[in-house]
Protein backbone atom coordinates (compact mmCIF):
# COMPACT_ATOMS: atom_id res chain seq x y z
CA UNK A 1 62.50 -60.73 -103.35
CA UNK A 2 60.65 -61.26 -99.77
CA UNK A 3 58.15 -63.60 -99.83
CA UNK A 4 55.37 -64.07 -97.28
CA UNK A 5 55.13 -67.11 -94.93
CA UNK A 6 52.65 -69.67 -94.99
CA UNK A 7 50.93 -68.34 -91.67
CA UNK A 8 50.46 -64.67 -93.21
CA UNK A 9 48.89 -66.35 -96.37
CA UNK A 10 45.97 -68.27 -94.13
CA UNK A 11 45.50 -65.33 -91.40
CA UNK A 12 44.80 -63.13 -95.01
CA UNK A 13 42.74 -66.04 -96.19
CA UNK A 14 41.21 -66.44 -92.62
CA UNK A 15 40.21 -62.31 -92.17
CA UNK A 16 38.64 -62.63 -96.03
CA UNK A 17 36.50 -65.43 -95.03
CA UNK A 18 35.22 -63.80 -91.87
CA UNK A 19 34.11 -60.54 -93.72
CA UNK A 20 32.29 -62.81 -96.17
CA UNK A 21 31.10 -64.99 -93.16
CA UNK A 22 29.87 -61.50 -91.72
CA UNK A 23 28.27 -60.12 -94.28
CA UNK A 24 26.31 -63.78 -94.96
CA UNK A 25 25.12 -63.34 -91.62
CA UNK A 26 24.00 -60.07 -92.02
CA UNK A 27 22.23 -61.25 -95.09
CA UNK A 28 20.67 -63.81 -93.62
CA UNK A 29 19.05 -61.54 -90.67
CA UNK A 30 17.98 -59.25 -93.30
CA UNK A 31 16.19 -62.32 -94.79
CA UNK A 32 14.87 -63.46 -91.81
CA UNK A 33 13.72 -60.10 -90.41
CA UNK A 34 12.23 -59.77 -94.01
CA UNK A 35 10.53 -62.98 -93.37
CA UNK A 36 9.52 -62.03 -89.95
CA UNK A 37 7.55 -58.81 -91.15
CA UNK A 38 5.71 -60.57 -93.46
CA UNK A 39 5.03 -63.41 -90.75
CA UNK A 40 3.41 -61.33 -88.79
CA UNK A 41 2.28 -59.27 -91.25
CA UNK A 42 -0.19 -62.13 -92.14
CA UNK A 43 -0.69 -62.85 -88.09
CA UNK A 44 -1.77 -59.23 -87.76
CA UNK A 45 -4.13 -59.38 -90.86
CA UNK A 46 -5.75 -63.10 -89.80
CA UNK A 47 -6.28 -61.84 -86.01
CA UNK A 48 -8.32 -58.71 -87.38
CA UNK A 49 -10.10 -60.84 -89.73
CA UNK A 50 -10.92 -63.39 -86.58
CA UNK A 51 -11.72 -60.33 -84.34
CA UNK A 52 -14.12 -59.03 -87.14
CA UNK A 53 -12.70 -55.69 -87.57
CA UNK A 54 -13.86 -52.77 -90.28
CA UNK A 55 -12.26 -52.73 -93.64
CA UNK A 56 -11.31 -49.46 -92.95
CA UNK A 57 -8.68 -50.99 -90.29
CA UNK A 58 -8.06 -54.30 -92.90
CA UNK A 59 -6.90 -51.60 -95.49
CA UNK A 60 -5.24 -49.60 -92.47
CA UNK A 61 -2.81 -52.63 -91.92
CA UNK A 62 -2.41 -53.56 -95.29
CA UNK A 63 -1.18 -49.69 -96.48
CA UNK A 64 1.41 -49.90 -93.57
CA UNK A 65 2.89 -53.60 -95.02
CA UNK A 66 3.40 -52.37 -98.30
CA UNK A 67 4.12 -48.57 -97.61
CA UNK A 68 6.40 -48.67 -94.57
CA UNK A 69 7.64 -52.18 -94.76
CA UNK A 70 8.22 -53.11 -98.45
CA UNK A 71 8.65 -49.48 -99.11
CA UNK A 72 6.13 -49.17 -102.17
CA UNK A 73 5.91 -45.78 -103.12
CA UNK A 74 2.56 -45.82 -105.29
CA UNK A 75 -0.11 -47.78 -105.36
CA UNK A 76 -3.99 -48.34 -106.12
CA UNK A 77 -6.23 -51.57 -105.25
CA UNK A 78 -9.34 -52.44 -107.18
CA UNK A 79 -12.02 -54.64 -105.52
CA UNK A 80 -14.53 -56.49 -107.26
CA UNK A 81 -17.75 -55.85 -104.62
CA UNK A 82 -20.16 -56.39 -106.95
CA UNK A 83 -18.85 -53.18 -108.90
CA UNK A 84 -15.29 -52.30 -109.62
CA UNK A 85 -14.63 -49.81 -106.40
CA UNK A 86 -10.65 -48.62 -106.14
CA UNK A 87 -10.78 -49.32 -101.87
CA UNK A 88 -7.23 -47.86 -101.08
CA UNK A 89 -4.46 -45.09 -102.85
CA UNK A 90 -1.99 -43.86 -101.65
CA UNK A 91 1.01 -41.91 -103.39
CA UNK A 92 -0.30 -40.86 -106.63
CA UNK A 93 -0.22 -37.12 -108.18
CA UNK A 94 -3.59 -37.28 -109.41
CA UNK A 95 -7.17 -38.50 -107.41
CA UNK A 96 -8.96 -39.42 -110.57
CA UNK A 97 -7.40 -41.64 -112.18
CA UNK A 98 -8.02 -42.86 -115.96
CA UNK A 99 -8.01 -46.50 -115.33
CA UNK A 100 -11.46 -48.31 -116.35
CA UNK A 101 -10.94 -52.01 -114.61
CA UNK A 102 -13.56 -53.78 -117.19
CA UNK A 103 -11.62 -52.23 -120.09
CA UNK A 104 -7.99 -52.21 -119.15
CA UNK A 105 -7.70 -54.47 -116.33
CA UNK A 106 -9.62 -57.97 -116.94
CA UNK A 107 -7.56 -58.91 -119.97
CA UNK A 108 -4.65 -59.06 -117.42
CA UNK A 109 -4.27 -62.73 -115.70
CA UNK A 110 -0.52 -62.45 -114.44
CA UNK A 111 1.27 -59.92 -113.03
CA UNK A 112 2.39 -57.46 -115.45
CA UNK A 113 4.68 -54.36 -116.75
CA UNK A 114 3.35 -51.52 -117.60
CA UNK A 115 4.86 -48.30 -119.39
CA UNK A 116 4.76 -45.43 -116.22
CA UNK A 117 6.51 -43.26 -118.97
CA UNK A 118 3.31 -42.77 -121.35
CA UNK A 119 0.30 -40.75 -120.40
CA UNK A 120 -2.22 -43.95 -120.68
CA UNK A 121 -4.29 -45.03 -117.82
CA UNK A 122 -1.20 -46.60 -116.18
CA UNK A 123 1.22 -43.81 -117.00
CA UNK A 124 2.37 -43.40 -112.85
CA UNK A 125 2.54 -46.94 -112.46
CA UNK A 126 5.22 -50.06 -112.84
CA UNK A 127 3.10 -53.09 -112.72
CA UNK A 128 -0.34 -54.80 -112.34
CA UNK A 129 -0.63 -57.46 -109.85
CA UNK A 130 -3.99 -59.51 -110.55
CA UNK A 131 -5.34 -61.74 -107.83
CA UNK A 132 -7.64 -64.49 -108.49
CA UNK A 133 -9.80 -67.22 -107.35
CA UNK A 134 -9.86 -69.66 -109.19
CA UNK A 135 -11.30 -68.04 -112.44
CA UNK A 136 -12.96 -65.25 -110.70
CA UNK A 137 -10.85 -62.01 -110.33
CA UNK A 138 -10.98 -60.55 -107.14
CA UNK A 139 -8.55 -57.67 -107.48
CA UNK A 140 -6.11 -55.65 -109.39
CA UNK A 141 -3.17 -54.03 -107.72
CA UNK A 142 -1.04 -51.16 -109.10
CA UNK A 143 2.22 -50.25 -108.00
CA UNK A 144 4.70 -47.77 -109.09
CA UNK A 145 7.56 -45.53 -108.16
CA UNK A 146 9.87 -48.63 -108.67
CA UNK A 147 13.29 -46.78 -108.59
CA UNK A 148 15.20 -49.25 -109.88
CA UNK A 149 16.16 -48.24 -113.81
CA UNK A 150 15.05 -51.88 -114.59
CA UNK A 151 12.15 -52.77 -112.81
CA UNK A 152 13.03 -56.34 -112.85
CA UNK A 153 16.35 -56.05 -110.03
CA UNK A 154 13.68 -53.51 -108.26
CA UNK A 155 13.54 -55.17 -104.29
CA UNK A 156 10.18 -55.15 -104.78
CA UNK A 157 10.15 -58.25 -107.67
CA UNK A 158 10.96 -60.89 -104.73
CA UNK A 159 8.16 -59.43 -102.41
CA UNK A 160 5.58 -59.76 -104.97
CA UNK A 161 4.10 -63.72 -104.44
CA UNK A 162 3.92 -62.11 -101.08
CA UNK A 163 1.87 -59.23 -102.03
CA UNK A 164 -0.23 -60.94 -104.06
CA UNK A 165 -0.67 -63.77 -101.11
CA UNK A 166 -1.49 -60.66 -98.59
CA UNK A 167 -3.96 -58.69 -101.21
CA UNK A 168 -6.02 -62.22 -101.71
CA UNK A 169 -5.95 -62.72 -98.42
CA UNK A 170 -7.16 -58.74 -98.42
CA UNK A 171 -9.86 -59.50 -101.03
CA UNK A 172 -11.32 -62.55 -99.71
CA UNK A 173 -11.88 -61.19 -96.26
CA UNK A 174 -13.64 -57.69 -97.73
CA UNK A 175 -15.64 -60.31 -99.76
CA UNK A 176 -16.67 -62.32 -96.90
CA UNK A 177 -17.61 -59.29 -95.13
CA UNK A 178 -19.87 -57.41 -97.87
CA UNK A 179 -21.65 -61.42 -98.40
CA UNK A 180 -22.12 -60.81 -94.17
CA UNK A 181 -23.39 -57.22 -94.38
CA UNK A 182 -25.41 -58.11 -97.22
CA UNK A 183 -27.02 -61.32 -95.30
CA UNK A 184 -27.70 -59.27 -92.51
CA UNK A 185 -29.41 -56.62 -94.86
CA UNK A 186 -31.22 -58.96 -96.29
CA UNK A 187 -32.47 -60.39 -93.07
CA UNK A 188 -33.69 -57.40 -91.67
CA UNK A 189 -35.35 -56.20 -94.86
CA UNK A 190 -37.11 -59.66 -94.37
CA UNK A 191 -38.43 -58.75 -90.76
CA UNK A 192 -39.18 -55.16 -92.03
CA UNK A 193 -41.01 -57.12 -95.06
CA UNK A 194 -42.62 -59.49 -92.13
CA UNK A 195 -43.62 -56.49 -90.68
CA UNK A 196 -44.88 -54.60 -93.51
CA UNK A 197 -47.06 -57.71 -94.53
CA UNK A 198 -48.46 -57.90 -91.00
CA UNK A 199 -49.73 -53.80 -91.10
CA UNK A 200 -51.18 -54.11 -94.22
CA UNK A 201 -53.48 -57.24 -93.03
CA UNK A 202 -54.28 -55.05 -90.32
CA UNK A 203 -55.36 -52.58 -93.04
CA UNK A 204 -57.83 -55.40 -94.80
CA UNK A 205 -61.21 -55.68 -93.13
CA UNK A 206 -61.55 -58.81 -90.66
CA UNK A 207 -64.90 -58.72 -90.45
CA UNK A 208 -67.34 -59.25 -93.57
CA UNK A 209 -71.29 -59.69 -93.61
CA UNK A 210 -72.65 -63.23 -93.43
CA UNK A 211 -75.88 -62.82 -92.72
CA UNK A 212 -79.90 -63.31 -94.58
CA UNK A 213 -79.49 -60.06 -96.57
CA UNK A 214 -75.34 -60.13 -97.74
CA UNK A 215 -72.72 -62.95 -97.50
CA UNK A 216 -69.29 -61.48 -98.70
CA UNK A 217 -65.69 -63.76 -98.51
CA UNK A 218 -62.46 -62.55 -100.21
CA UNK A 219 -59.24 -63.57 -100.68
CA UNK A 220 -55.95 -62.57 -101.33
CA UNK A 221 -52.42 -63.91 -102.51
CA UNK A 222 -49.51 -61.56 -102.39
CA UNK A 223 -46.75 -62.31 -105.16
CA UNK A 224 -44.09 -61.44 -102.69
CA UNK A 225 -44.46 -60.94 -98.77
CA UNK A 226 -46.47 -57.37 -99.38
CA UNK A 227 -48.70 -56.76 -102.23
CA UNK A 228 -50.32 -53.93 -104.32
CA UNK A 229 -53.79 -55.49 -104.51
CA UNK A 230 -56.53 -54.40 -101.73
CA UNK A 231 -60.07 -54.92 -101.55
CA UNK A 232 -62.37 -53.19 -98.72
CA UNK A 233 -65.71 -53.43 -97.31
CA UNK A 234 -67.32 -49.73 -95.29
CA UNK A 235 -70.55 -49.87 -93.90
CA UNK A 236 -72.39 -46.28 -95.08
CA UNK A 237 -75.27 -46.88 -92.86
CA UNK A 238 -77.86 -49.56 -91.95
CA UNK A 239 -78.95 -50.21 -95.61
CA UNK A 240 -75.94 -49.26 -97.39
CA UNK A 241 -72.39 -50.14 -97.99
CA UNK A 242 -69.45 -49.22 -100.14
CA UNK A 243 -67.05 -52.12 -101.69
CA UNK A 244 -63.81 -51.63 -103.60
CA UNK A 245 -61.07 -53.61 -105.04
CA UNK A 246 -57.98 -52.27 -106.73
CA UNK A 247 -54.46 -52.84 -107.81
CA UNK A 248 -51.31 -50.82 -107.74
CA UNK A 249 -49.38 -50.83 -110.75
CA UNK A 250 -46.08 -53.00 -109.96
CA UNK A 251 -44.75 -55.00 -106.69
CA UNK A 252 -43.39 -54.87 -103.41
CA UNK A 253 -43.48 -51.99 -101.03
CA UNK A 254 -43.58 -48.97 -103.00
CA UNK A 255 -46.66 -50.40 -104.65
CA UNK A 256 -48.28 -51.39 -101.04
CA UNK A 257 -47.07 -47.70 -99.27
CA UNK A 258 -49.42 -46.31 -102.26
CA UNK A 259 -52.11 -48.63 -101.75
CA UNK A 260 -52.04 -47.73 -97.94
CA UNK A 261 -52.23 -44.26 -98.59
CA UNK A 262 -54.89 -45.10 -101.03
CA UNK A 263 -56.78 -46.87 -98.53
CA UNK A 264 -56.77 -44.24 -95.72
CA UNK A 265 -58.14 -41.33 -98.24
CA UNK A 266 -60.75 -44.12 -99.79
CA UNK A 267 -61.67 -44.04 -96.10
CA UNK A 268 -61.98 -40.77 -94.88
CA UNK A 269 -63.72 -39.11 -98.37
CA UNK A 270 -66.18 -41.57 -98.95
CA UNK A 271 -68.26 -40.41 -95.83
CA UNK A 272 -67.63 -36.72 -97.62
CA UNK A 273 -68.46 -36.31 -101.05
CA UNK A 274 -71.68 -36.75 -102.66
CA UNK A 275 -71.26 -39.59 -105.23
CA UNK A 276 -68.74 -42.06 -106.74
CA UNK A 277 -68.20 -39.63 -109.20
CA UNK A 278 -66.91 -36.90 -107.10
CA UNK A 279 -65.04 -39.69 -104.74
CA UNK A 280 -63.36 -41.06 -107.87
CA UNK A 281 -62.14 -37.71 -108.93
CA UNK A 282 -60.57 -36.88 -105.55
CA UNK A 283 -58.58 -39.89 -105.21
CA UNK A 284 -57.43 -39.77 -109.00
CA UNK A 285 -55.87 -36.24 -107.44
CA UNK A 286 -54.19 -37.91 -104.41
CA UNK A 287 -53.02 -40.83 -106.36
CA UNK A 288 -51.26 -38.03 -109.29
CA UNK A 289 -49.81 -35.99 -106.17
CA UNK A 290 -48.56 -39.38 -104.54
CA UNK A 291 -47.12 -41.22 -107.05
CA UNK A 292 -46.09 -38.56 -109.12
CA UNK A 293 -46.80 -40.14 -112.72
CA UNK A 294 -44.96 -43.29 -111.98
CA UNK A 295 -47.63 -45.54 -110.62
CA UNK A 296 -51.45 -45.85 -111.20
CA UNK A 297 -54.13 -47.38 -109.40
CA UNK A 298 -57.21 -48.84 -111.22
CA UNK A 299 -59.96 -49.39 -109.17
CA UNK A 300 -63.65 -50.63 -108.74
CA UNK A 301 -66.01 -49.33 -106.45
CA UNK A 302 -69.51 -49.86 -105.79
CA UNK A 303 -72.09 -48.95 -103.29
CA UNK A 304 -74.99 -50.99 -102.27
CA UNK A 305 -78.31 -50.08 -100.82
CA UNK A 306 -80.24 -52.66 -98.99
CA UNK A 307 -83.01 -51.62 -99.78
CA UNK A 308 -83.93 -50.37 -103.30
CA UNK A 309 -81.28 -53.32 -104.35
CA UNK A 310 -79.29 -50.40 -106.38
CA UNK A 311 -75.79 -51.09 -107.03
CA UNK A 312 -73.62 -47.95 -107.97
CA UNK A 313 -70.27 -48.07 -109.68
CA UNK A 314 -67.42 -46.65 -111.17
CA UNK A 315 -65.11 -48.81 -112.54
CA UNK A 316 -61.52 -46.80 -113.00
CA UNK A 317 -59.49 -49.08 -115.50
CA UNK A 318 -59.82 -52.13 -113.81
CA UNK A 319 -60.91 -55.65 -114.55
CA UNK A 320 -64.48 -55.60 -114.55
CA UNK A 321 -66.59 -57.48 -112.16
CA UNK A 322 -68.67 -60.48 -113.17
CA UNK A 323 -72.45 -60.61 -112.27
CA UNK A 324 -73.77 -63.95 -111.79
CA UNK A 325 -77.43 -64.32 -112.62
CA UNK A 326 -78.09 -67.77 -112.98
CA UNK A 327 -76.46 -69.19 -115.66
CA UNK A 328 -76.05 -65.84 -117.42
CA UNK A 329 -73.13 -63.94 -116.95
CA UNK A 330 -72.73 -59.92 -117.27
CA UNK A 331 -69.58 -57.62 -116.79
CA UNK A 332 -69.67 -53.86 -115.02
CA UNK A 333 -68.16 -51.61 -117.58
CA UNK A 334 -68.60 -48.25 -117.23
CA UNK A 335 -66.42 -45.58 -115.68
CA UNK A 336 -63.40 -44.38 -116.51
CA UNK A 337 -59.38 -44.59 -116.68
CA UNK A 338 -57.44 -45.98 -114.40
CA UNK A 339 -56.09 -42.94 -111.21
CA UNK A 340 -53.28 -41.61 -111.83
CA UNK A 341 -53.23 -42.05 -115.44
CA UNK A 342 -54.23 -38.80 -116.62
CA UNK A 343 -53.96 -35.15 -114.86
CA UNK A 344 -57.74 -34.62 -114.60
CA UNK A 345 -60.45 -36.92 -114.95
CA UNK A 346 -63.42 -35.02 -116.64
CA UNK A 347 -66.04 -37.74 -118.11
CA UNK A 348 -66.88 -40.65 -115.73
CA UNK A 349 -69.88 -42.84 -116.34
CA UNK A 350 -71.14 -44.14 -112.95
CA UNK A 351 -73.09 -47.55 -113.71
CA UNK A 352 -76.34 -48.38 -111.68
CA UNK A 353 -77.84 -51.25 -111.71
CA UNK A 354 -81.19 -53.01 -110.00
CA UNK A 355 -79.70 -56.55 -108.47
CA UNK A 356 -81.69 -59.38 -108.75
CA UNK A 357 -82.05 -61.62 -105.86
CA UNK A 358 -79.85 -65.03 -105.33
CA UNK A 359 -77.18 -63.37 -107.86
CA UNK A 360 -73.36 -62.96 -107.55
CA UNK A 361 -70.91 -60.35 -108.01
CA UNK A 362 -67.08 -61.93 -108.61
CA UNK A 363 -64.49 -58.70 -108.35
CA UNK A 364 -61.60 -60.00 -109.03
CA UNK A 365 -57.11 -58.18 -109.56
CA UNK A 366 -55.64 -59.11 -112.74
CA UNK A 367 -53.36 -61.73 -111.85
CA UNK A 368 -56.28 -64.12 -111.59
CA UNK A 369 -56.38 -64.02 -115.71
CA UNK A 370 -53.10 -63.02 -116.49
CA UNK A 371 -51.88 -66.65 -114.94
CA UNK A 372 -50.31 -68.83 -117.56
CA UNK A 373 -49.49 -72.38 -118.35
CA UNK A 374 -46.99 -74.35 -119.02
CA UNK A 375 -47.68 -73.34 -122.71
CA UNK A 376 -47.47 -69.79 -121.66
CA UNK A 377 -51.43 -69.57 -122.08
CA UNK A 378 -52.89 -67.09 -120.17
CA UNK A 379 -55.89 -68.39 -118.29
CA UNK A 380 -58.02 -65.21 -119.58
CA UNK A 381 -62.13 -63.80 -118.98
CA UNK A 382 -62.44 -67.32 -120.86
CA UNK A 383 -61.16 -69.07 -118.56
CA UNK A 384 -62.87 -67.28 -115.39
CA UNK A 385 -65.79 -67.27 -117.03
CA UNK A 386 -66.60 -70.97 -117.90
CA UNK A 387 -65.41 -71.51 -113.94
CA UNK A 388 -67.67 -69.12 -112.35
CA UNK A 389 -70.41 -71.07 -114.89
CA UNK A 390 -69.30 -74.49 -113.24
CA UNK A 391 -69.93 -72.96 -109.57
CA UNK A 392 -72.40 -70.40 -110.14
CA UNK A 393 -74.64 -71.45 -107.15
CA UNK A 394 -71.89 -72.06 -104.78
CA UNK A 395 -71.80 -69.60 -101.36
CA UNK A 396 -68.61 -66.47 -102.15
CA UNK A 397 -66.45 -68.69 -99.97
CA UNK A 398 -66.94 -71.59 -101.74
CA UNK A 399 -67.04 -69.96 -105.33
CA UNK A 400 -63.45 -68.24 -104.24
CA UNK A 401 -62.12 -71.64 -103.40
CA UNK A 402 -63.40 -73.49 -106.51
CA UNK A 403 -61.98 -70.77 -109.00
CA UNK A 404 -58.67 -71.32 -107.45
CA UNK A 405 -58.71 -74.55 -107.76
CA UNK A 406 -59.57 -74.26 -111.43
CA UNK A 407 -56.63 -72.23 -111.98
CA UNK A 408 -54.04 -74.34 -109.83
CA UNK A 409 -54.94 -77.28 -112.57
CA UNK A 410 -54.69 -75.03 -115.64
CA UNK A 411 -51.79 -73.63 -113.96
CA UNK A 412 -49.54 -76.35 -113.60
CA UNK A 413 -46.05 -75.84 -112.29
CA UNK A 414 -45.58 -72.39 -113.41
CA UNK A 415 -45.43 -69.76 -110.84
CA UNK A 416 -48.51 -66.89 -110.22
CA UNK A 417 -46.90 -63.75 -111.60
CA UNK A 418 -48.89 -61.41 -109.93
CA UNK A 419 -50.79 -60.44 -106.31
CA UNK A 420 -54.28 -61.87 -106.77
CA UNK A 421 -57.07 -60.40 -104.48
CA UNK A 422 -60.86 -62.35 -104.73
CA UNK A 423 -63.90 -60.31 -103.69
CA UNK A 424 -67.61 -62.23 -104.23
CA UNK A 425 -70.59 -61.08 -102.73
CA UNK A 426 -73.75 -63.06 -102.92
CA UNK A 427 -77.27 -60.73 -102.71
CA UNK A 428 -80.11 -62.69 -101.32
């Protein structure tokens, strides 16, 4: 029997080793190309996040990683942006899919199997990759089409503290950018606000009589940077005027785009129909075509004559007035709802009344009384009342001031809820 030589024993020995020497070689490019990718995988997704590109390119770069790199054949992301929103698909049969994040998702706090096989929310995919910070969860990746009979020798399974790396990385900048977007919304809804509060000044009359027949201040707080409170002053003629003060139902700038509106027709129709009656009714109209039954407006109007000392009013729903004579102290009642409550208004009382000399009128919006304490007291007519009784004699100016000031000490620390608009006259 032939035996082999020593030297044809370690050339076999020798060519064995350098096919396993090869192929570790090869292995180890695979690994490092592998490595590579996802190097500058995360290079390409940190320069677009530096050069403040769209999330529609973010997403763009992150699809190609994990379709044409890792070869993943189905997938869905969910980001959290305030609501549950799936941002990217790609590789699924169906476009509405039966997944519900809040209810099948947020239980889920590692990555998980799922059954593809059953007809569930997850039936065409593998696994759930959930990425968190800290305890907040930022997204939920699905994958599927893991052709591997056991998903856990799929290729994929050594990729995945990679993918979940990448899709935080993917989440986090998306977040950063909505919290951006939404800073910059917010700042130009504040110059729009700034804005808005500076036209409707404008809209507020500037200049108010001071003189030996009339003195007339106001005042006005706005609960947030426009308001739904307004007051006016419109000289008729020589010997007469027309006054008004009224608040929208609600806050912000719906309630002052009414009011404006409100203002403009209070403007033009009061120089064109015949009495506070008829003026009433035709606003109640533009305020039920304007606001279409979701707001209403009440209101107090008046008008003045010089003269004859007759005061005229209709008092739609609002607080009424106060009428300072002396130490005696008288409200203006009569009129009718508030506009835009009802369809048609049919029955309004118009008040008249003969104003005696050195008295005061105190019109007043309802977050005057409706201020609390810090015992959740509201300040009330009680209140105002035994305040106006404390300054009775003081000028409008002064009397606004001082009932302020009354209510900043019942007050305390607790915040005005509402707009609050002052409007005193003082008839000499």
């Amino acid at each position: 029997m032939e035996r082999s030589s020593g030297t044809e024993a370690v050339a076999g020995i020798n060519k064995k080793d350098k096919v396993m020497a090869v192929k570790s070689i090869k292995r180890a490019d695979a690994t490092i190309r592998v490595k590579d990718q996802k190097l500058n995988a995360l290079l390409e997704i940190t320069n677009a996040i530096n050069s403040n590109v769209s999330k529609e390119k973010l997403f763009a770069i992150y699809e190609f990683v994990l379709r044409e790199q890792l070869n993943i054949g189905k997938l869905c992301l969910y980001l959290n942006e305030g609501d549950w929103n799936c941002a990217l698909k790609f590789g699924l049969e169906s476009n509405n899919l039966a997944v519900d994040v809040e209810r099948d998702l947020l239980s889920i706090t590692e990555i998980t199997e799922v059954n593809s096989s059953t007809h569930g929310p997850f039936k065409e995919f593998d696994l759930v990759v959930p990425v968190y910070h800290k305890t907040k969860p930022l997204a939920y990746l699905l994958i599927g089409d893991l052709t591997e009979e056991a998903i856990m020798i799929s290729p994929i399974i050594k990729h995945l503290p990679f993918i979940q790396t990448l899709t935080n990385v993917i989440a986090v900048a998306v977040e950063n950018k909505n919290l951006v977007e939404e800073s910059l919304r917010q700042e130009g809804m504040k110059k729009e606000l700034e804005l808005a509060s500076e036209m409707q000044s404008m809209l507020l009359p500037s200049v108010l009589p001071n003189n030996e027949r009339m003195d007339i201040a106001v005042f006005y707080l706005s609960h947030q940077q426009v308001g739904g409170d307004y007051y006016d002053f419109i000289e008729l003629s020589e010997d007469e005027f027309c006054f008004c003060i009224a608040d929208v139902s609600g806050k912000g700038v719906s309630a002052a785009i009414l009011m404006s509106n409100f203002q403009a027709n209070l403007r033009v129709l009061v120089h064109h129909t015949a009495s506070l009656s008829e003026l009433v009714q035709v606003l109640d109209k533009k305020v039920m075509d304007n606001a279409k039954g979701e707001k209403f407006i009440t209101m107090f109007v008046a008008k003045y004559n010089i003269k004859t000392r007759i005061l005229n009013y209709v008092n739609a729903g609002h607080n009424p007035p106060v009428l300072i004579v002396g130490k005696e102290l008288s409200t203006l009642n009569f009129g009718c709802p508030g506009l835009g409550m009802v369809d048609d208004l049919q029955r309004i009382k118009e008040g008249s009344i003969s104003i005696p000399e050195g008295s005061s009128l105190f019109c007043y919006t309802d977050g005057l009384v409706e201020t609390e304490n810090e015992q959740h007291e509201e300040y009330g007519t009680e209140g105002l009342d035994a305040s106006l009784l404390r300054h009775s004699a003081l000028k409008p100016a002064d009397l606004n001031k001082s009932v302020l000031s009354d209510l900043k000490k019942y007050k305390g620390k607790t915040n005005y809820p509402d707009d609050i608009a002052l409007l005193s006259l003082k008839f000499f």
